[in-house]
Protein backbone atom coordinates (compact mmCIF):
# COMPACT_ATOMS: atom_id res chain seq x y z
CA UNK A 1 130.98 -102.57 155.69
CA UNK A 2 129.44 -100.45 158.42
CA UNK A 3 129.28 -101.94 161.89
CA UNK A 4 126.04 -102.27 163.18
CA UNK A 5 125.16 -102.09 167.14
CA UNK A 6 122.35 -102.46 169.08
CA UNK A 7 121.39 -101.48 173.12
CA UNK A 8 120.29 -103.65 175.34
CA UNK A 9 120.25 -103.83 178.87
CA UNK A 10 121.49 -106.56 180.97
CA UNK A 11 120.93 -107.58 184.50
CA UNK A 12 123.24 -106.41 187.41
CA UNK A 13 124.92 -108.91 189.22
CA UNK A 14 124.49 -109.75 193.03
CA UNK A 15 124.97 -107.57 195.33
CA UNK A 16 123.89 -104.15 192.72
CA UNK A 17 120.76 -102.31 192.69
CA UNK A 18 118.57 -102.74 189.70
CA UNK A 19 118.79 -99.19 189.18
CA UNK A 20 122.67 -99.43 188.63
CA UNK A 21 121.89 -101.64 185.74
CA UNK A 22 123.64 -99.96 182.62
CA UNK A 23 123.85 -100.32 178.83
CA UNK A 24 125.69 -102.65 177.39
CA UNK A 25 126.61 -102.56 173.73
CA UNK A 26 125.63 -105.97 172.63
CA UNK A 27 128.03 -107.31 169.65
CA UNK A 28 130.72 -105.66 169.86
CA UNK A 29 132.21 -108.10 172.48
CA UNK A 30 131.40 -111.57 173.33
CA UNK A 31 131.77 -111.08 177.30
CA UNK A 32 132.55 -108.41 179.02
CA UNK A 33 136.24 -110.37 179.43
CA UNK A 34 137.22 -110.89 176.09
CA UNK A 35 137.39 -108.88 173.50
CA UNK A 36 136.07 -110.25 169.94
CA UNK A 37 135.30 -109.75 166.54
CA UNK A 38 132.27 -106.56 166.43
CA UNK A 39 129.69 -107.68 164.69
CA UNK A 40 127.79 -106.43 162.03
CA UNK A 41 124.78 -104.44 163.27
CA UNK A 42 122.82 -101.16 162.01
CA UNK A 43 120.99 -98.11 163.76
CA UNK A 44 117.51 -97.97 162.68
CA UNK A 45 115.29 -94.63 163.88
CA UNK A 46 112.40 -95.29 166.38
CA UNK A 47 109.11 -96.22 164.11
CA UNK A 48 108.04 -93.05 165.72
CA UNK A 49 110.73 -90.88 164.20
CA UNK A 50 110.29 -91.85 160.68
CA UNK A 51 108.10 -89.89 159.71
CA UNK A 52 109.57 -86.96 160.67
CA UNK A 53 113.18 -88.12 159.55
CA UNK A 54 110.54 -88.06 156.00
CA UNK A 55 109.15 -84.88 155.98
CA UNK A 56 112.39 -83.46 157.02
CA UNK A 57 114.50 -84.81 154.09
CA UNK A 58 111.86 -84.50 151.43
CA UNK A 59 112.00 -80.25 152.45
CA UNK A 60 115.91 -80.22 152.32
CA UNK A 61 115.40 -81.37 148.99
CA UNK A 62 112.60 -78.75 148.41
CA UNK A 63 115.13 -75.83 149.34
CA UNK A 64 117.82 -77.44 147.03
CA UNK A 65 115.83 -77.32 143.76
CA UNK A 66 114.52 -73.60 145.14
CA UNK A 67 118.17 -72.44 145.38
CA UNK A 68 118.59 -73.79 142.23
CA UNK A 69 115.69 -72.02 140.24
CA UNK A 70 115.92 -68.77 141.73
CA UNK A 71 120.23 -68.06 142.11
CA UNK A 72 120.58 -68.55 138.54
CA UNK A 73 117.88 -66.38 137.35
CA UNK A 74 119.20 -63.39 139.18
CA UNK A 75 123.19 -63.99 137.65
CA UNK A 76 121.95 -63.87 134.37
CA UNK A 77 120.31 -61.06 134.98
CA UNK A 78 122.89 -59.29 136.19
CA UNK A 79 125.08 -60.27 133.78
CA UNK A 80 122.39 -58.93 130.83
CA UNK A 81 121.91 -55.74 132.45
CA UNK A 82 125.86 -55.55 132.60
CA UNK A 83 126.46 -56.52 128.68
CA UNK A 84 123.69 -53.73 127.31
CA UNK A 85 124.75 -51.20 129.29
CA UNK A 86 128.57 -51.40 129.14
CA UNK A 87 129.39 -50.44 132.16
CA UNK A 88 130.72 -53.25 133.43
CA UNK A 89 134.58 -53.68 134.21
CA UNK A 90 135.98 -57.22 132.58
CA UNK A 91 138.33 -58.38 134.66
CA UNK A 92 141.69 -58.41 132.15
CA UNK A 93 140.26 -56.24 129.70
CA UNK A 94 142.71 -54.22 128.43
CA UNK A 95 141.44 -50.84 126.76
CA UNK A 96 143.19 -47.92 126.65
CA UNK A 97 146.63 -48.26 128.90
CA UNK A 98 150.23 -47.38 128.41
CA UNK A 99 152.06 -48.21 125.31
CA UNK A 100 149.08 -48.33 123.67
CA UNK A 101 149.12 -46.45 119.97
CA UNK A 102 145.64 -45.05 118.75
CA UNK A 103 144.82 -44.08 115.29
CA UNK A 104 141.71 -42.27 114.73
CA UNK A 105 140.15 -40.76 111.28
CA UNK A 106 136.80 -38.70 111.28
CA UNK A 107 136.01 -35.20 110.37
CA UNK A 108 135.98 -31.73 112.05
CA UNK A 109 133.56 -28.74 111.37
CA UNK A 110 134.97 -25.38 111.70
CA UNK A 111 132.78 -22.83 113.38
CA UNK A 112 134.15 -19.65 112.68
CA UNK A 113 131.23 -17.55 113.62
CA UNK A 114 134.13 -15.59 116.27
CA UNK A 115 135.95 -14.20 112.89
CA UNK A 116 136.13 -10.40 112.77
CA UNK A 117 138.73 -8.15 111.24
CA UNK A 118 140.28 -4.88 111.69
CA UNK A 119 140.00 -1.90 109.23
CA UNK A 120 141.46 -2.32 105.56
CA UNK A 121 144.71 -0.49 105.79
CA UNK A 122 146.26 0.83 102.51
CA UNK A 123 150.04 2.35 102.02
CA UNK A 124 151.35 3.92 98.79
CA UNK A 125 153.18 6.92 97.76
CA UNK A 126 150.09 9.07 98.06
CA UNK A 127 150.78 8.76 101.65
CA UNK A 128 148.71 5.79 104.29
CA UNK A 129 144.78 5.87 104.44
CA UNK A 130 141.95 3.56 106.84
CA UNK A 131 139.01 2.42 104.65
CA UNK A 132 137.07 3.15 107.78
CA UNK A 133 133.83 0.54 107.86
CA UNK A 134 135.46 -2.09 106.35
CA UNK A 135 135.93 -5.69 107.59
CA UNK A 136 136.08 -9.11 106.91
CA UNK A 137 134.87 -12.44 108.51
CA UNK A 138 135.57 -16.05 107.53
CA UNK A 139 132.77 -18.53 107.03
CA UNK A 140 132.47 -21.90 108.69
CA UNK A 141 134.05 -24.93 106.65
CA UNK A 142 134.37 -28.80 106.76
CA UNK A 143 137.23 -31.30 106.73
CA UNK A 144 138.90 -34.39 107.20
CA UNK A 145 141.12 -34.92 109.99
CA UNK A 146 143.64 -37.76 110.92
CA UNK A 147 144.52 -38.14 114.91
CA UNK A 148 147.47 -40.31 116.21
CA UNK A 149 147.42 -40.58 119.86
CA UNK A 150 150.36 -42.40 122.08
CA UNK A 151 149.33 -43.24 125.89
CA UNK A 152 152.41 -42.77 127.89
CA UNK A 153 150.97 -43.95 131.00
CA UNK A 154 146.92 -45.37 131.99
CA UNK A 155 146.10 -41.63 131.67
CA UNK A 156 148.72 -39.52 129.89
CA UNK A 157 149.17 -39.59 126.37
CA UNK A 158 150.68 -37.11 123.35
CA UNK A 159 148.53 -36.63 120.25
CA UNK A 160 149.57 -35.20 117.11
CA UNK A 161 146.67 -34.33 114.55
CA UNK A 162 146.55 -32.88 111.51
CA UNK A 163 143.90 -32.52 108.79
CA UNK A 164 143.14 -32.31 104.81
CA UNK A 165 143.22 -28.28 104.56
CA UNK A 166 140.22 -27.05 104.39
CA UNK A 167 138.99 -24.07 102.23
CA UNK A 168 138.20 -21.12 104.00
CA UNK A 169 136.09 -18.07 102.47
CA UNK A 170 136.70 -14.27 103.44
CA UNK A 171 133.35 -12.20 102.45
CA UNK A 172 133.94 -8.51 103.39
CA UNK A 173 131.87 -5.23 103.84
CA UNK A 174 131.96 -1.46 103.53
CA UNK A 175 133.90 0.38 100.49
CA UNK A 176 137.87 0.20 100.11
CA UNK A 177 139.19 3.79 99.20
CA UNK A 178 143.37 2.97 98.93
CA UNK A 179 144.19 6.36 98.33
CA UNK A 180 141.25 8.39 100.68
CA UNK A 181 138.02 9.69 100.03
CA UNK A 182 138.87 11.84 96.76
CA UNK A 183 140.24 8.57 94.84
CA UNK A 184 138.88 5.54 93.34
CA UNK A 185 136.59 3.21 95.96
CA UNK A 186 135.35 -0.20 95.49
CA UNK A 187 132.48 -1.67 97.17
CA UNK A 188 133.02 -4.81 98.88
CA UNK A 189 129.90 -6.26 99.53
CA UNK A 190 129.63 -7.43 95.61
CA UNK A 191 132.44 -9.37 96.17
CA UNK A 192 131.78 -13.01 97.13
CA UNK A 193 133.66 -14.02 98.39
CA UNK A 194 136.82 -11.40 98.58
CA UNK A 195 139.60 -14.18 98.78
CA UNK A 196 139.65 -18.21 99.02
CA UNK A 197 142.56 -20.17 101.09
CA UNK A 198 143.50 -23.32 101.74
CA UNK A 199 144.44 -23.60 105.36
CA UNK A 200 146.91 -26.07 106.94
CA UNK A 201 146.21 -26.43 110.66
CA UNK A 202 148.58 -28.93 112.38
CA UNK A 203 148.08 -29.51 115.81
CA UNK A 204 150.44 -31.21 118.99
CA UNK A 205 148.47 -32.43 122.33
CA UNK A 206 149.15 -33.20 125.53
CA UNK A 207 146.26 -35.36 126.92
CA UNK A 208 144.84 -36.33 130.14
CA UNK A 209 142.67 -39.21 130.20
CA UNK A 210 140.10 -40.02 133.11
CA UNK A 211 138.93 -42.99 134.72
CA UNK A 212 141.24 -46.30 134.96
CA UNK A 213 142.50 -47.83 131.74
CA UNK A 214 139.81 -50.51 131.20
CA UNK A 215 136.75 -48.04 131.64
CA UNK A 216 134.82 -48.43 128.47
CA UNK A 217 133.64 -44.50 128.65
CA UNK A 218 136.93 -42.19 129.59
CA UNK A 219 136.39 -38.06 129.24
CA UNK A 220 140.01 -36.52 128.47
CA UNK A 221 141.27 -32.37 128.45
CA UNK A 222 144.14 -31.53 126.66
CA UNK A 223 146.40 -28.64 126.03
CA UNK A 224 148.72 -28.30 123.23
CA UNK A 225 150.30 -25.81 120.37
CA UNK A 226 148.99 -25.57 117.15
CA UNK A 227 150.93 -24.13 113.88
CA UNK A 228 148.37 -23.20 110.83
CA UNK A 229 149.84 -21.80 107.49
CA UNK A 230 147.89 -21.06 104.03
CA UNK A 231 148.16 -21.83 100.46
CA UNK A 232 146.25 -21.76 97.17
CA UNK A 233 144.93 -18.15 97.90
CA UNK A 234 142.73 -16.74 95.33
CA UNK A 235 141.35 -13.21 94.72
CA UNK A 236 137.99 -12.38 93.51
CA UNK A 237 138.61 -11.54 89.83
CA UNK A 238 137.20 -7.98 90.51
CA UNK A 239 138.77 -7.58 93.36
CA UNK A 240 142.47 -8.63 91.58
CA UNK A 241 141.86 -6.39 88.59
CA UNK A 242 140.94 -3.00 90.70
CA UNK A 243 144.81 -3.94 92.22
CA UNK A 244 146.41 -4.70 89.04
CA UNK A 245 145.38 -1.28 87.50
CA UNK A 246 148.33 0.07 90.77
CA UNK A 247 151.04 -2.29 89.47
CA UNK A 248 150.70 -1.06 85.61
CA UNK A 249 151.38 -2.92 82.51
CA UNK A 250 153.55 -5.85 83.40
CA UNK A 251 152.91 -5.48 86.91
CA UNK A 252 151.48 -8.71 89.56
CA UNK A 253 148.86 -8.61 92.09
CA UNK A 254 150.12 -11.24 94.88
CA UNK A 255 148.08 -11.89 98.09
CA UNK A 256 149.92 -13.94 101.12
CA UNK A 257 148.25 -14.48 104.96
CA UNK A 258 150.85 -14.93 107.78
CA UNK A 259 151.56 -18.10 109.56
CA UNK A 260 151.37 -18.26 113.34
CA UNK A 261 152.02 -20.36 116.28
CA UNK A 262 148.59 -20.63 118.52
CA UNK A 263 147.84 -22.12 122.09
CA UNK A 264 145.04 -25.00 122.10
CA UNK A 265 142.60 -26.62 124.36
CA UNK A 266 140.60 -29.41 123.77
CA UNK A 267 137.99 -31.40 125.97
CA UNK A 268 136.10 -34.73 124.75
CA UNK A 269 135.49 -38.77 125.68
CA UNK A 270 136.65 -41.69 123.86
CA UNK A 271 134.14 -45.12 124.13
CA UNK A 272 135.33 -48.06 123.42
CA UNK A 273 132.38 -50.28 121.49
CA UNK A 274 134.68 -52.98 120.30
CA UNK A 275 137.80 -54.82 121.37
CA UNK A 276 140.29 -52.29 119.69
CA UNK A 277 137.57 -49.81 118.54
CA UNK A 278 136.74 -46.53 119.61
CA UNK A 279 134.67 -43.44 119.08
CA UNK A 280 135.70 -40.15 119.91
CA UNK A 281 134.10 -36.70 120.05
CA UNK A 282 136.37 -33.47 120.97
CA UNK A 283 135.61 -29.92 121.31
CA UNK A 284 138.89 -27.93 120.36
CA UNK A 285 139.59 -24.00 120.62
CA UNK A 286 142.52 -22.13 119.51
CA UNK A 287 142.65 -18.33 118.83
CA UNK A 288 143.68 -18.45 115.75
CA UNK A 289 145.28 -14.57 113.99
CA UNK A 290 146.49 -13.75 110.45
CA UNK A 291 147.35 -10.62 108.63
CA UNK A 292 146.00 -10.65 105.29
CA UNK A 293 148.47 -8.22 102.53
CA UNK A 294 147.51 -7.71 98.91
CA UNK A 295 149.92 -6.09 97.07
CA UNK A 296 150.27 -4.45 93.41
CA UNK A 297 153.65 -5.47 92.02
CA UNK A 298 155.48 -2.72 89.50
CA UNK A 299 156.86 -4.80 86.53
CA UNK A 300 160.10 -3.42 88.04
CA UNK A 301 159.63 -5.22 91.47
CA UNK A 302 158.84 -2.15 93.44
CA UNK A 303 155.59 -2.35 95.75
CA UNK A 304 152.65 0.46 94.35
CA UNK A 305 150.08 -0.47 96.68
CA UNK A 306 149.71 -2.50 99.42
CA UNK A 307 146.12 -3.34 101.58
CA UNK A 308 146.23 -5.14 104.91
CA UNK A 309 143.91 -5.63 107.56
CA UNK A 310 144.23 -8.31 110.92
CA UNK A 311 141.79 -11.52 110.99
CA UNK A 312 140.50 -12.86 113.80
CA UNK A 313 139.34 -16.17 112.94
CA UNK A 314 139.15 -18.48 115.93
CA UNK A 315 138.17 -21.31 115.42
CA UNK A 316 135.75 -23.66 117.37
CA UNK A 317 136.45 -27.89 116.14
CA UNK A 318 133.72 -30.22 116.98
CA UNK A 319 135.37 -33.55 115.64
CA UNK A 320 133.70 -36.80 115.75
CA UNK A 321 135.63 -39.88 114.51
CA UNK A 322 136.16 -43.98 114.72
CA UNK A 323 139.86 -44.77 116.05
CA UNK A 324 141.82 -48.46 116.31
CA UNK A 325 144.12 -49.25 119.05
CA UNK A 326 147.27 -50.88 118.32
């Protein structure tokens, strides 16, 4: 129970000035001898201080509910502005971050618009001639390609990638004269395309990813080796039975392009839009050679004619695919 005192003044004794006369808690003790029991007594504001005592409690209850309408307002805010935009860094979110194995499908399109070639060269026993104005160039091509990426650490990861082979056309120009100007020519530019392939491009990266692990948005270079080798190569028909009159009755035409071992660099980001989803975009270059020989085949194994020339083909890979972090 709370105590409750009141002030009152009492009288001095003899022999003190009335103006020595001091307060004297009345209640607390009986006498001023003797201590007792306090009483019960309570501290009630001067009538002329209650209104004030009023006015100022009814506006420190006015700020309260304020506080209360307009702080809340502005954390949701925030926090809407933060969830639309993605931009915001979750405490504990893990994204991408060391140990962390991504697999990632999408597909690639090949711009070849680099691809050049050199001269067609032809060698036979009527001695070596240049089909001078002649080249080749490779047209662009789609495909499928599957990435598996392994972070090392928050920001350094290996990737290995390799795609469904795509088929690659050669169209050529100018006229092919295999044994000079005085023997038989073909014109190339009827011819399309001059040869098919299937190539097989498989690629090894070393990547360096930006920003800290848990960034949603995280821009990555990366520099690597790439090894590409051909199959399924097909002549056009005309093309194959100009070469098979060298060979002679029982002879083979065979066509092969050389594999090679290439440099590549790739730049690109990687968002994350779900817990253990991502898409990624990449822009990869690698200069990419091969010799292309067609030969006419004696039935007796012996080599009649052969044609070569150099492709350039370098490749430019924009790649856009959906990966899943395990």
């Amino acid at each position: 129970m709370p105590h409750r005192h009141s002030v009152e003044y009492i009288k001095p004794r003899s022999g003190r000035s009335q103006h020595s006369a001091t307060p004297h808690v009345a209640g607390m003790y009986e006498n001023q001898a003797e201590v007792l029991t306090p009483r019960e007594t309570t501290i009630q504001p001067s009538p002329a201080l209650r209104p004030i005592s009023g006015r100022l409690r009814a506006g420190v209850q006015r700020n309260c509910r304020a506080d209360r309408r307009t702080k809340m307002p502005k954390k949701n805010a925030a926090l809407v502005v933060c969830v639309l935009t993605g931009l915001c860094h979750w405490h504990g979110a893990r994204a991408q971050s060391a140990g962390d194995t991504v697999v990632t499908v999408g597909g690639a399109w090949l711009n070849l618009a680099n691809s050049s070639s050199t001269p067609f060269e032809s060698r036979s026993a009527f001695g070596d001639f240049t089909s001078v104005g002649t080249k080749a160039e490779v047209h662009d091509g789609l495909t499928a390609e599957l990435l598996a990426t392994h972070l090392f650490t928050d920001n350094i990861a290996f990737e290995a990638a390799m795609g469904a082979p795509p088929t690659l056309n050669a169209y050529a120009q100018g006229t092919i004269a295999p044994l000079g100007e005085n023997g038989p020519q073909l014109p190339l530019g009827n011819l399309q395309p001059l040869a098919s392939t299937h190539a097989w491009p498989a690629t090894a990266l070393i990547k360096y990813y930006f920003r800290v692990a848990r960034s949603r948005v995280r821009p990555f270079l990366g520099l690597g080796l790439n090894y590409t080798w051909y199959s399924n190569i097909h002549l056009n028909p005309a093309f194959s039975q100009a070469a098979e009159a060298f060979a002679g009755p029982g002879g083979a035409v065979k066509a092969s392009l050389s594999s090679s071992w290439n440099p590549v660099v790739t730049a690109g980001l990687s968002y994350e839009f779900s817990d253990r989803w991502y898409a990624t975009a990449s822009l990869t270059y690698f200069p990419l050679r091969t010799t292309a020989t067609i030969q006419s085949v004696a039935a007796n194994g012996a080599t009649t004619l052969a044609n070569k020339t150099r492709i350039t083909i370098d490749p430019i890979t924009v790649f856009a695919g959906i990966g899943y972090r395990f």
